[in-house]
Protein backbone atom coordinates (compact mmCIF):
# COMPACT_ATOMS: atom_id res chain seq x y z
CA UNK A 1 -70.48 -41.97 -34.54
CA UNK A 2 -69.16 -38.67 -34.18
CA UNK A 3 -65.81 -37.91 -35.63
CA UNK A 4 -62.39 -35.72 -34.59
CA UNK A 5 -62.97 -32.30 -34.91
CA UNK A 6 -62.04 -30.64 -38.00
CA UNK A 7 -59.73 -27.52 -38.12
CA UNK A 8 -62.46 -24.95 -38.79
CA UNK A 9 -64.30 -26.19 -35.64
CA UNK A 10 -60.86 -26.14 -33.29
CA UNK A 11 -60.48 -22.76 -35.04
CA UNK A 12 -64.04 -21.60 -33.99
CA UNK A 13 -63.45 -23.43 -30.26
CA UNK A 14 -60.28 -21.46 -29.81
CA UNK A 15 -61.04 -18.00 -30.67
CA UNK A 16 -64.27 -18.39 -28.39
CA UNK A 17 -62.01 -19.22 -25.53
CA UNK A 18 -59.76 -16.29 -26.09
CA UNK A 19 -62.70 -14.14 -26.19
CA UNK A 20 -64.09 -15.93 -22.98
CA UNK A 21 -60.46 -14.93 -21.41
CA UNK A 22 -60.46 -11.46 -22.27
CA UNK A 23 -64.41 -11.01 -21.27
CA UNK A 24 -64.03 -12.36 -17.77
CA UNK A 25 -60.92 -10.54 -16.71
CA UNK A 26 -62.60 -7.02 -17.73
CA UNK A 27 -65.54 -7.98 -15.63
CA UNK A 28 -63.45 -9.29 -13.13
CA UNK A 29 -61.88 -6.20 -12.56
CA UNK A 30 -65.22 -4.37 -13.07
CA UNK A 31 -66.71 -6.80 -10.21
CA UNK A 32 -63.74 -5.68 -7.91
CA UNK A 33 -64.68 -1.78 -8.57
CA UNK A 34 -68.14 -2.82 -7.73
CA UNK A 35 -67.37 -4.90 -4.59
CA UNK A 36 -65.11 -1.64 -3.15
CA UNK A 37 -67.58 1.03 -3.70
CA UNK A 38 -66.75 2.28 -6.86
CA UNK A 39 -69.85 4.52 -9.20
CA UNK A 40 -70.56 3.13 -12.09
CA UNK A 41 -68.40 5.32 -14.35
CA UNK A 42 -65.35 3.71 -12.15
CA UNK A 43 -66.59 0.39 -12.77
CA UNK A 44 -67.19 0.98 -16.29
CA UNK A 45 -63.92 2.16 -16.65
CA UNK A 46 -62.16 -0.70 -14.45
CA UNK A 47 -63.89 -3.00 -17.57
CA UNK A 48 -62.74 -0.99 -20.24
CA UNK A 49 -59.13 -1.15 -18.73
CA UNK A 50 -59.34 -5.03 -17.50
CA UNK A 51 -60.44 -6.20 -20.91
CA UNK A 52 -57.66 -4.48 -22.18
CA UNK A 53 -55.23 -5.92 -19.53
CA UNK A 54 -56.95 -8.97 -20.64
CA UNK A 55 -56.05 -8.77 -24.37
CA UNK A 56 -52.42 -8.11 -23.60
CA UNK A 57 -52.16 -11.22 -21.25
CA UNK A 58 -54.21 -13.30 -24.13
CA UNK A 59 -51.68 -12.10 -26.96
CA UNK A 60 -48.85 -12.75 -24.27
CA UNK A 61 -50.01 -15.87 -24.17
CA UNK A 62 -50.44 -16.89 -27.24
CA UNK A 63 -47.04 -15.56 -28.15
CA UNK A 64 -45.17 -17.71 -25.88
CA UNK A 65 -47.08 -20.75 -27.44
């Protein structure tokens, strides 16, 4: 039988997902660039600032919690 997770693993799970957050709104934003036309310096630099965007909603986030 498998048992309840133990703290390290809902550690491990939860810092993944916060990563996961912050990854797909940078390349969200980098995938919007894309989609209007943008060169790739544009796009690259729509990442840089999404993922950044990204960490600020992810520490909002956690901060209200």
């Amino acid at each position: 039988m498998v048992g309840p997770p133990s703290a390290e693993e809902k550690r491990d799970s939860m810092n993944r997902l916060k990563v996961g957050i912050v990854v797909i709104v940078g390349l969200s934003a980098g995938l919007i660039t894309m989609s209007g036309g943008g060169s790739m310096m544009e796009v690259a630099i729509a990442v840089v600032a999404g993922s950044l965007v990204g960490a600020a909603l992810l520490g909002y986030l956690v901060y209200i919690t």
